[in-house]
Protein backbone atom coordinates (compact mmCIF):
# COMPACT_ATOMS: atom_id res chain seq x y z
CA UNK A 1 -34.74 -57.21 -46.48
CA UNK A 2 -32.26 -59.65 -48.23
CA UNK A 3 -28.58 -58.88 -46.83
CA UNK A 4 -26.27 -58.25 -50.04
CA UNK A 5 -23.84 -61.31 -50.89
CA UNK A 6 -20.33 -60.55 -49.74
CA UNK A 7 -18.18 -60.01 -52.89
CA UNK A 8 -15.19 -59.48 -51.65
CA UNK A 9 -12.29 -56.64 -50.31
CA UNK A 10 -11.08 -53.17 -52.29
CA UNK A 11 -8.03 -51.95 -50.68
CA UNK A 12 -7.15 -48.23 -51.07
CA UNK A 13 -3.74 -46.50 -50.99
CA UNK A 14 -2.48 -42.80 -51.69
CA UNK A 15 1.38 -41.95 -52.69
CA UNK A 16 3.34 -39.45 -53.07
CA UNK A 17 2.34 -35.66 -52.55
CA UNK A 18 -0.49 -35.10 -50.75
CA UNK A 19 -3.39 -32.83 -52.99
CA UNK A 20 -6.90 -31.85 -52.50
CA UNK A 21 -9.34 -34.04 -54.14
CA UNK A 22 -7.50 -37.34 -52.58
CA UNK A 23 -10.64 -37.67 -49.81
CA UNK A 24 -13.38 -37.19 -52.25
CA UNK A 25 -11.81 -40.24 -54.65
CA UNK A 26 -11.52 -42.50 -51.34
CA UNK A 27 -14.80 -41.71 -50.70
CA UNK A 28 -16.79 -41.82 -53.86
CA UNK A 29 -14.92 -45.29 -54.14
CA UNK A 30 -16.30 -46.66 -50.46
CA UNK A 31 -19.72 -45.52 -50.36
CA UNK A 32 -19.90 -46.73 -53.94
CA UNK A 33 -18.13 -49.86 -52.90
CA UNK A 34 -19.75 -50.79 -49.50
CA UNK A 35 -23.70 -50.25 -51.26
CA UNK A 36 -22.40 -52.93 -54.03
CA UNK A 37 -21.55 -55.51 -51.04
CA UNK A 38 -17.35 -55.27 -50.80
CA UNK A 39 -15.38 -54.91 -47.84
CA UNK A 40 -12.93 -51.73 -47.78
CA UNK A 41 -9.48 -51.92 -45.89
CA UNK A 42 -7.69 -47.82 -46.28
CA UNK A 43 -4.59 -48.74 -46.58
CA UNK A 44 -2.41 -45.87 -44.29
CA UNK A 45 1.02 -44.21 -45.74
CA UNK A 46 0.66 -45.36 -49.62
CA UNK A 47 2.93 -48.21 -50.22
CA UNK A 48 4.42 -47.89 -46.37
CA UNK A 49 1.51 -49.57 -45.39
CA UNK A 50 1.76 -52.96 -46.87
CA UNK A 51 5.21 -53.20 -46.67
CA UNK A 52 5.60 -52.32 -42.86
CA UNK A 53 2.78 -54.50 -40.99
CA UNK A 54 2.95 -57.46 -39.24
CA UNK A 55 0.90 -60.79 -40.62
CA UNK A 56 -0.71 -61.92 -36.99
CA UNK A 57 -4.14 -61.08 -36.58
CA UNK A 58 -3.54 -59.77 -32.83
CA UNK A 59 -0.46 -57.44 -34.31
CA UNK A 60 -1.85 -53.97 -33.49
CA UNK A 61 -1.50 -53.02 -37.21
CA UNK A 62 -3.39 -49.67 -36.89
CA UNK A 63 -0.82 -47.34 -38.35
CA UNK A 64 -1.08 -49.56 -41.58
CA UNK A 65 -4.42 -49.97 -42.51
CA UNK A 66 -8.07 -49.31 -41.12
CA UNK A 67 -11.58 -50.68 -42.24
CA UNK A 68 -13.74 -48.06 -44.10
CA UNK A 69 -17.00 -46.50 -43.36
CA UNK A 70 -19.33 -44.20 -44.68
CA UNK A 71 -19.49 -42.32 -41.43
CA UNK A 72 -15.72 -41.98 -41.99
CA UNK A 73 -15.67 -41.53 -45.52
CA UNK A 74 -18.33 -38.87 -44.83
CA UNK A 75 -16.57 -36.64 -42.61
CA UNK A 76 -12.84 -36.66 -44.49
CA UNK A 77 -14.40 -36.29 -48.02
CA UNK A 78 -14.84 -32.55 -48.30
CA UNK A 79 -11.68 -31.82 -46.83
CA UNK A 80 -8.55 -31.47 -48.80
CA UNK A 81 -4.93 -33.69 -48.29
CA UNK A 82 -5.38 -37.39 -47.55
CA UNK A 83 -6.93 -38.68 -43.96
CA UNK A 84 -5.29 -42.35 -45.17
CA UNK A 85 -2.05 -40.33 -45.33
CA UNK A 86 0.95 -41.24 -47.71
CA UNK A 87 4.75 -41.51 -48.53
CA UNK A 88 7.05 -41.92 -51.00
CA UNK A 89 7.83 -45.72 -49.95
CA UNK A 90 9.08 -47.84 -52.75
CA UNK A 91 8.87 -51.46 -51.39
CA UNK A 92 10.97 -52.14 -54.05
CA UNK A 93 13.95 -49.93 -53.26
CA UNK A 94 14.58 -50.03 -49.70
CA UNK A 95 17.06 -48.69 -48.18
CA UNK A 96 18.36 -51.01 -45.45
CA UNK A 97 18.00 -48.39 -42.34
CA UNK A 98 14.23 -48.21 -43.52
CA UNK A 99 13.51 -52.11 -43.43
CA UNK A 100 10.73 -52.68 -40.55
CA UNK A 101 12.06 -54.08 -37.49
CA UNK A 102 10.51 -57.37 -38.11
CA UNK A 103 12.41 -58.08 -41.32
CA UNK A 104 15.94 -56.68 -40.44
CA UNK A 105 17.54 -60.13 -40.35
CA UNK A 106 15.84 -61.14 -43.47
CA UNK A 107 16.85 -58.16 -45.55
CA UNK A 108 20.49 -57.19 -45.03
CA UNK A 109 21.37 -55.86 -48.10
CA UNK A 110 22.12 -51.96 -48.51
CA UNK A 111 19.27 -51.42 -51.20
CA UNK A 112 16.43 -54.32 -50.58
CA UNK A 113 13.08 -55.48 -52.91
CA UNK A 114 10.12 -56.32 -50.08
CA UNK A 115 7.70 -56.28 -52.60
CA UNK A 116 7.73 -60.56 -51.65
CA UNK A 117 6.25 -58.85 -47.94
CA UNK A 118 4.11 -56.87 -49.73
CA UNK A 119 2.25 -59.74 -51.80
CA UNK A 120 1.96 -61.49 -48.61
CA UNK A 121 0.50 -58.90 -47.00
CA UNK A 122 -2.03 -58.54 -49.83
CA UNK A 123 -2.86 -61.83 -49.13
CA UNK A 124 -3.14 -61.35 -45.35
CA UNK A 125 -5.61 -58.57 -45.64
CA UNK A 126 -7.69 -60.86 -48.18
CA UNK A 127 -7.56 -58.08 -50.95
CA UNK A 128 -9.49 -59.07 -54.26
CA UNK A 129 -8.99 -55.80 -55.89
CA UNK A 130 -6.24 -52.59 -55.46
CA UNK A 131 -6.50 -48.89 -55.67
CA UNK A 132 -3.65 -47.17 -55.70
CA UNK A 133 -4.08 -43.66 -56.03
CA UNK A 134 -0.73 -41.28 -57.09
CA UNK A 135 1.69 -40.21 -59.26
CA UNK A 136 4.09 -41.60 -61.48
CA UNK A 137 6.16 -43.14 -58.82
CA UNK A 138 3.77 -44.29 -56.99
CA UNK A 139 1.70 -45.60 -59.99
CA UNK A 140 4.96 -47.35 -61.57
CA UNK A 141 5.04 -49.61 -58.64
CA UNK A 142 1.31 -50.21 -59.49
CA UNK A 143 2.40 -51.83 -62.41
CA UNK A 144 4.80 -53.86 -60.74
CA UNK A 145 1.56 -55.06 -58.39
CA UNK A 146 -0.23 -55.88 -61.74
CA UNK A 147 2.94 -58.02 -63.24
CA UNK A 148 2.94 -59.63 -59.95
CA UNK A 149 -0.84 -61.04 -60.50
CA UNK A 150 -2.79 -58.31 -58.28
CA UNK A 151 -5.81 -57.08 -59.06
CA UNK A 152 -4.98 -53.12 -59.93
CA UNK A 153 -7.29 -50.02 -60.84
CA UNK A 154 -5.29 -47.23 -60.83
CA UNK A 155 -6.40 -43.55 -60.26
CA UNK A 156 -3.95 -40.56 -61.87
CA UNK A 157 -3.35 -37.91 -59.26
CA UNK A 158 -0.26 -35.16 -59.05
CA UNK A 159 -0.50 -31.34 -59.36
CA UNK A 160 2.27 -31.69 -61.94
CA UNK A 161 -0.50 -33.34 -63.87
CA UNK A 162 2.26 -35.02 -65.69
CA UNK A 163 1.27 -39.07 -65.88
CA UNK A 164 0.73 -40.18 -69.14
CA UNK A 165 -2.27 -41.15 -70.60
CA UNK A 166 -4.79 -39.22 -69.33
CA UNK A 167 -5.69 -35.35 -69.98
CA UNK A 168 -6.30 -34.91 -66.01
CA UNK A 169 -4.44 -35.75 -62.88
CA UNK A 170 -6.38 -35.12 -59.29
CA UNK A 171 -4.87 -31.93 -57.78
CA UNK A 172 -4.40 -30.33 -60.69
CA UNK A 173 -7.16 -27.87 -61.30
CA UNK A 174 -6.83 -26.54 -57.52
CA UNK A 175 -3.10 -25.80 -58.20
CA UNK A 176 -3.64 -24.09 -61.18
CA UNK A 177 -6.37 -21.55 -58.80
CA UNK A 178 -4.16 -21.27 -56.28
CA UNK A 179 -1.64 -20.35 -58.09
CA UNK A 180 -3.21 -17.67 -60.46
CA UNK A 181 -4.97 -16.44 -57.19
CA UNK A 182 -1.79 -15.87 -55.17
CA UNK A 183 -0.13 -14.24 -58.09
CA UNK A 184 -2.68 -11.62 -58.02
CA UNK A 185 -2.34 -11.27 -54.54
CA UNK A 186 1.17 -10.48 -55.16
CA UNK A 187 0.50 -8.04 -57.80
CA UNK A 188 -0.45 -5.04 -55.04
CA UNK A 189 3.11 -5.80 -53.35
CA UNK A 190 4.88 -5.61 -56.54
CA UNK A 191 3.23 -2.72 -57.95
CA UNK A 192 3.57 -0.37 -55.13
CA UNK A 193 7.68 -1.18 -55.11
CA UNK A 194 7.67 -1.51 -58.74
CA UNK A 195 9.57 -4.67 -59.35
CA UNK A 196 9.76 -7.57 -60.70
CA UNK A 197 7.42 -10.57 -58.99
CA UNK A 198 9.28 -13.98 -59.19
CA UNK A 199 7.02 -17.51 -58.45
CA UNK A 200 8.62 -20.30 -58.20
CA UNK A 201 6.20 -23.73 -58.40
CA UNK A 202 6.05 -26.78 -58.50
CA UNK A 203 7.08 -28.60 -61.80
CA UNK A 204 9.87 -30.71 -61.55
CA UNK A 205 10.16 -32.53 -65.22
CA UNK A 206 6.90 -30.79 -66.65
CA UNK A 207 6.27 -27.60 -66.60
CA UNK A 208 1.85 -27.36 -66.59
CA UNK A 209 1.69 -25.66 -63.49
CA UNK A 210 3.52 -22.58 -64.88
CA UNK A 211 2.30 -22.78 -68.30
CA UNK A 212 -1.65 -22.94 -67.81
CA UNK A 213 -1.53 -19.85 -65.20
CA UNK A 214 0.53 -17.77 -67.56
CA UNK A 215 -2.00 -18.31 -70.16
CA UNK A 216 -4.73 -17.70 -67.81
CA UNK A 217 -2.78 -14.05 -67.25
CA UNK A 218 -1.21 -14.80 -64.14
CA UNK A 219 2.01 -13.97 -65.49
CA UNK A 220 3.78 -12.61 -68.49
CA UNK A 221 6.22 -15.31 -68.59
CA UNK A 222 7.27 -18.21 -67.44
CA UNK A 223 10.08 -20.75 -67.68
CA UNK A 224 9.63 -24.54 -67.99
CA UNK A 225 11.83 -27.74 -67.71
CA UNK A 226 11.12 -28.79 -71.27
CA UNK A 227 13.03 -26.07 -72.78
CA UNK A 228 16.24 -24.70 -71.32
CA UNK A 229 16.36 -20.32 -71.93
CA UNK A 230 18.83 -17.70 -71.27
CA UNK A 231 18.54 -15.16 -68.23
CA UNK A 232 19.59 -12.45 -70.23
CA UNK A 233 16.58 -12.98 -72.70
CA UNK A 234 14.32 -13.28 -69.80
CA UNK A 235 15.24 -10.00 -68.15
CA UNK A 236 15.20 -8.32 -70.82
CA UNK A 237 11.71 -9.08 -71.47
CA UNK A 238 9.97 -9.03 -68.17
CA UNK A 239 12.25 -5.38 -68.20
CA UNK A 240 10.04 -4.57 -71.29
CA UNK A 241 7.00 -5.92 -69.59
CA UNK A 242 7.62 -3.63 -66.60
CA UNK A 243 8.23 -0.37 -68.90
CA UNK A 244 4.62 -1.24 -70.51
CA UNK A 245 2.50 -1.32 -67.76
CA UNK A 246 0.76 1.55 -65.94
CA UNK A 247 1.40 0.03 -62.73
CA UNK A 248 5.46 -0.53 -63.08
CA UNK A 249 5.78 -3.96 -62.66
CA UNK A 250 5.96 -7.94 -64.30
CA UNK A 251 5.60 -11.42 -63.28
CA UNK A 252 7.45 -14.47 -64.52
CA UNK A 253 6.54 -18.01 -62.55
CA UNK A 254 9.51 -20.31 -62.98
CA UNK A 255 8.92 -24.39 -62.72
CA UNK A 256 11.23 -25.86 -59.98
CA UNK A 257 12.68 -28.12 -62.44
CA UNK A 258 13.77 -25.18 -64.98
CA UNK A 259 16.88 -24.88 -66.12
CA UNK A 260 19.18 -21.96 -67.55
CA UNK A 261 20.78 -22.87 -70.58
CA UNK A 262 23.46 -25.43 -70.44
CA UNK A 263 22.78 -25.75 -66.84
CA UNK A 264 21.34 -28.27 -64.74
CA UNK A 265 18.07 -28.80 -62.58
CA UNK A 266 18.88 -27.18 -59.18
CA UNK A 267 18.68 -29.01 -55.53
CA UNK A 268 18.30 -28.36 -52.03
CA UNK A 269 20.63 -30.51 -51.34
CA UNK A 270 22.14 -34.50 -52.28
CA UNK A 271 19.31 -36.85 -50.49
CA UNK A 272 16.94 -38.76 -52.52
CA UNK A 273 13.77 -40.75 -51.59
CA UNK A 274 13.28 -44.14 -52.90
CA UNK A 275 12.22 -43.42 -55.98
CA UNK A 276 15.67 -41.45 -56.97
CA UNK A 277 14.58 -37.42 -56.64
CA UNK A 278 16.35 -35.05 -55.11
CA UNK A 279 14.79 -32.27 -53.69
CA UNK A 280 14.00 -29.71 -56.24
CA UNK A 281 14.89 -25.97 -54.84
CA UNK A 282 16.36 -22.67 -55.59
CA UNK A 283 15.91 -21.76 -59.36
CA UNK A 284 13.48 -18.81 -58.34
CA UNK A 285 16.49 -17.23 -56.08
CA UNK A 286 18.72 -17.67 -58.63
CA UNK A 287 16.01 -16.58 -61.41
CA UNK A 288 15.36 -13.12 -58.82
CA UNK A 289 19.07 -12.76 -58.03
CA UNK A 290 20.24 -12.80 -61.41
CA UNK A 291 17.51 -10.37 -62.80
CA UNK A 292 18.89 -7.95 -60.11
CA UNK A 293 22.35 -8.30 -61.44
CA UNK A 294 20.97 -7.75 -65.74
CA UNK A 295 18.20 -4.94 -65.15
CA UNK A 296 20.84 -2.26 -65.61
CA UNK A 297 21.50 -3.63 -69.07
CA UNK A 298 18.06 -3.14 -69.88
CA UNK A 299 17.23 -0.13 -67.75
CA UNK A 300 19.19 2.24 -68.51
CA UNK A 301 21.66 1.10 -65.76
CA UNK A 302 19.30 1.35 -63.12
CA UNK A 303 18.69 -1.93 -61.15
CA UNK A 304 15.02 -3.51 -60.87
CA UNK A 305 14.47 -4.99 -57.33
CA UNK A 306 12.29 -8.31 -57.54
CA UNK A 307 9.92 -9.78 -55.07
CA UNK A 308 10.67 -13.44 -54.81
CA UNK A 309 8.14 -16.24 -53.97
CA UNK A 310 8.14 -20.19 -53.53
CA UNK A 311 4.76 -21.08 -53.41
CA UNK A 312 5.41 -25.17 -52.34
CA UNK A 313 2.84 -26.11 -50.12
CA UNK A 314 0.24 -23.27 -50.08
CA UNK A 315 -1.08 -24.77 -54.13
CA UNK A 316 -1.25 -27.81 -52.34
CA UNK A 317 -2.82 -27.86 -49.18
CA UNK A 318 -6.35 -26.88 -48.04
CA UNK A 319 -9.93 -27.71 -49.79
CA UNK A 320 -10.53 -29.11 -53.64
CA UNK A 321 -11.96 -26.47 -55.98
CA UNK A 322 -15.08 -27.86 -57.95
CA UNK A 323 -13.07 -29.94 -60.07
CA UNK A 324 -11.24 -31.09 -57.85
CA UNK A 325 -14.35 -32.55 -56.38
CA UNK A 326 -16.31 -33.41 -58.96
CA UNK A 327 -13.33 -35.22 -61.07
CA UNK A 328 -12.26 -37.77 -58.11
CA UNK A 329 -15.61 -39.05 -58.01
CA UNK A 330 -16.15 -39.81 -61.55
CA UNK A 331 -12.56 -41.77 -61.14
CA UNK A 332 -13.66 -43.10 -58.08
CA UNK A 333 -16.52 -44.34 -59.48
CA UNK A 334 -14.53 -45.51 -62.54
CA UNK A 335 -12.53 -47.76 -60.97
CA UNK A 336 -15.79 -49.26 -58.95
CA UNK A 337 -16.81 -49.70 -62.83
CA UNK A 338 -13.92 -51.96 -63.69
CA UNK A 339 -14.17 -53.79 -60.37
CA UNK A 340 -17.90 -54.83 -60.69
CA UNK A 341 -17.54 -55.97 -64.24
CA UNK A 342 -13.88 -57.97 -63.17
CA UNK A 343 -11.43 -55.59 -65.02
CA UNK A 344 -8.11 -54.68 -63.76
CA UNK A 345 -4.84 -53.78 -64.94
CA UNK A 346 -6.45 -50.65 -66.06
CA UNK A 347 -5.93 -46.75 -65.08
CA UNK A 348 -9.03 -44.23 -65.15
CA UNK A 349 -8.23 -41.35 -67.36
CA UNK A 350 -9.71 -38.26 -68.84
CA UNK A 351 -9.07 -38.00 -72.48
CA UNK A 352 -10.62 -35.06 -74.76
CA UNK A 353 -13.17 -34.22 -71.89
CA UNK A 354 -14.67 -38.15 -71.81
CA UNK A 355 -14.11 -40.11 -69.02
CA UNK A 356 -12.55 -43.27 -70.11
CA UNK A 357 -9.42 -46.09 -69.01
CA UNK A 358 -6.41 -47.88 -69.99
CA UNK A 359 -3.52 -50.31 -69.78
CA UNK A 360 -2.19 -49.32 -65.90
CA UNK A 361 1.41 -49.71 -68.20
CA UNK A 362 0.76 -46.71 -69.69
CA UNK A 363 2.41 -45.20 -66.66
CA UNK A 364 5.59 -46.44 -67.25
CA UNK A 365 5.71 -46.78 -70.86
CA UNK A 366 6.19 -42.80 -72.08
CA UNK A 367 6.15 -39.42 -70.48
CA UNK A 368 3.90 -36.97 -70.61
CA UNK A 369 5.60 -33.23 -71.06
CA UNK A 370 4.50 -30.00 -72.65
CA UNK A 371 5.14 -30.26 -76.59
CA UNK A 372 7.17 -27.11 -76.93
CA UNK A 373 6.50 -26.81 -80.72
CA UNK A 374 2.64 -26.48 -80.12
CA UNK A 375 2.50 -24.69 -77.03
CA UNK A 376 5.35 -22.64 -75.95
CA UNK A 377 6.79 -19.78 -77.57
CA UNK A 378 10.56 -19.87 -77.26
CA UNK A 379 11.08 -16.36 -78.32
CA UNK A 380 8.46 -14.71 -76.17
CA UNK A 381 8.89 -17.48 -72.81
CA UNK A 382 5.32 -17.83 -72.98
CA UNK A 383 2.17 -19.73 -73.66
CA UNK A 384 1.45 -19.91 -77.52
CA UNK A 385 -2.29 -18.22 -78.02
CA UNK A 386 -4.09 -20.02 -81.04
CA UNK A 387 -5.93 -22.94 -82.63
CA UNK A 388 -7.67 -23.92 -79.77
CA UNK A 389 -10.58 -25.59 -81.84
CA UNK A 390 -10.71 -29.15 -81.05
CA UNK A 391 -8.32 -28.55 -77.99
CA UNK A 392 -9.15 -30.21 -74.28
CA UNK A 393 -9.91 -28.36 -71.81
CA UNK A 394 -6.49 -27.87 -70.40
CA UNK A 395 -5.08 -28.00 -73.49
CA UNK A 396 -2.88 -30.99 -73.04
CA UNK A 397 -3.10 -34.34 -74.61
């Protein structure tokens, strides 16, 4: 048998929030990979890992990086989360308490750029081609890689499902499950007290993740960042909502990066990672505390009790849904597409159900929100139901 010509090394990172789907990508793009005669390096704790290692070859740089198998790939690719793990590093925007040991005397400033250590690094590991796999942060210092002359195919992932360009995002379609799922479970709580469920979820400058669950019938409202509304309309309807149905109850998911009118987004508390975000937290309290205080204007002075739910981590962690699975390796395999035929600079994307790519600066060129005017109803606080011909599948372009 004729051994296959080395062509080279893929390296692979994930950033940002971890999602289920993230081990089926890494693997569809090593098996793929390794059968077409590359190398692949996993590169551990997204951008972390090429900023924090050491260039000697007897450095024990194990918590940065490993060398890919199938047997590996195997195991970790029906799971959910990411076995290369991740971060929110941006080599870019260091703060000076986080620069690796190693480089302390060379970067003394409060706020430091390593991405010089992480080209080098690139270099060390003998990377031909890059595939970062995130979010909007983590993709915007993708396109900083690509200005910088390294060979980049991107791959969209975040539950938000908010980076531009493409229709899908990795992570998505399992949040959206969990989501309408654990509503329902709610349901049998808040029916048998009779109040008034509150879900907060994730969201924190797009609001998908409350909008496609309402419209599923999760919910019969919900409140988005793109469009700042009034707590007194709001109780007033899920009050109505509650008088209507048989079983004395209503739901309303709010997105953590809602905002009551002439407010501000709301915060656990002042820190920010690298990338500038504060911890998004507390606009479902203050959604379920302040329906407790208006219910008597709506209820004949009676007060509605609420049930009041942060969902965080549950739509997050745990096993891909079919999508989910069957979506990361198309990308995967996408981006093992560009590399064979020399493309780069490019980001896989789903766009009116085809699969498809574009410039990697997409990322950091626009934003992609919920077009209020098509899609929300302002009056009602809820998903607009009509003219779907012609629509994707999530609706969302």
């Amino acid at each position: 048998m004729t051994k296959k010509r080395f062509k080279g090394t893929i390296g692979i990172l994930t950033g940002g929030g971890d999602v289920p789907g993230l081990n089926p990508a890494i693997r569809a793009i090593t098996i793929r990979a390794l059968r077409e005669g590359y190398r692949v390096i996993g590169i551990r704790r997204g951008w972390a890992g090429l900023m924090e290692m050491t260039r000697d070859k007897k450095a024990d740089n194990s918590d940065n990086f490993l060398e890919l198998s199938e047997d590996l790939v195997n195991k970790a690719g029906r799971t959910g989360g990411t076995f290369l793990h991740t971060s929110r590093t941006r080599p870019s925007h260091v703060p000076k308490k986080l620069v690796p040991n190693h480089l302390q005397e060379k970067y003394t400033q409060e706020v430091n750029d390593l991405t010089h250590e992480v080209l080098k690094n690139i270099d060390f590991l003998e990377i031909d081609f890059l595939i970062p796999i995130g979010g909007d942060d983590t993709l915007s210092y993708s396109v900083r890689m690509y200005q910088e002359g390294i060979k980049v195919v991107a791959i969209p992932k975040t539950m938000d499902n908010d980076v531009p360009g493409t229709d899908y995002c990795i992570g998505f379609s399992t949040c959206i499950t969990r989501t309408i799922h654990m509503t329902n479970l709610l349901r049998t709580s808040a029916g048998s007290h009779e109040r008034i469920l509150v879900m907060e979820v994730f969201g924190r400058y797009a609001g998908f993740t409350a909008l496609l669950p309402a419209m599923a019938g999760a919910a019969n409202r919900c409140v988005i960042p793109e469009y700042q509304f009034k707590m007194e309309h709001l109780t007033e309807l899920l009050v109505q909502d509650r008088f209507k149905n048989p079983s004395k109850y209503s739901v309303v998911l709010v997105s953590e990066g809602a905002k009551f009118e002439g407010a501000e987004m709301m915060f656990q508390n002042t820190e920010k990672d690298m990338y500038g975000h504060a911890k998004l937290g507390g606009i479902g309290d203050a959604v379920s505390a302040r329906i407790k205080e208006l219910t008597p204007q709506f209820n004949k002075g009676q007060r509605i009790d609420t049930i009041n739910q942060h969902l965080g981590y549950l739509v997050r962690s745990g096993d891909p849904d079919a999508i989910d699975s069957i979506v990361p390796m198309a990308y995967g395999n996408l981006a093992l597409d560009l590399v064979l035929k020399g493309i780069h600079g490019r980001l896989v994307i789903l766009k009116n159900g085809r699969y498809d790519n574009m410039p990697v600066d997409i990322v950091t060129s626009t934003k992609k929100l919920i077009n209020v005017e098509k899609h929300y109803n302002t009056k009602r606080l809820r998903p607009v139901y009509e003219s779907f011909i012609d629509k994707p599948l999530f609706l969302i372009a």
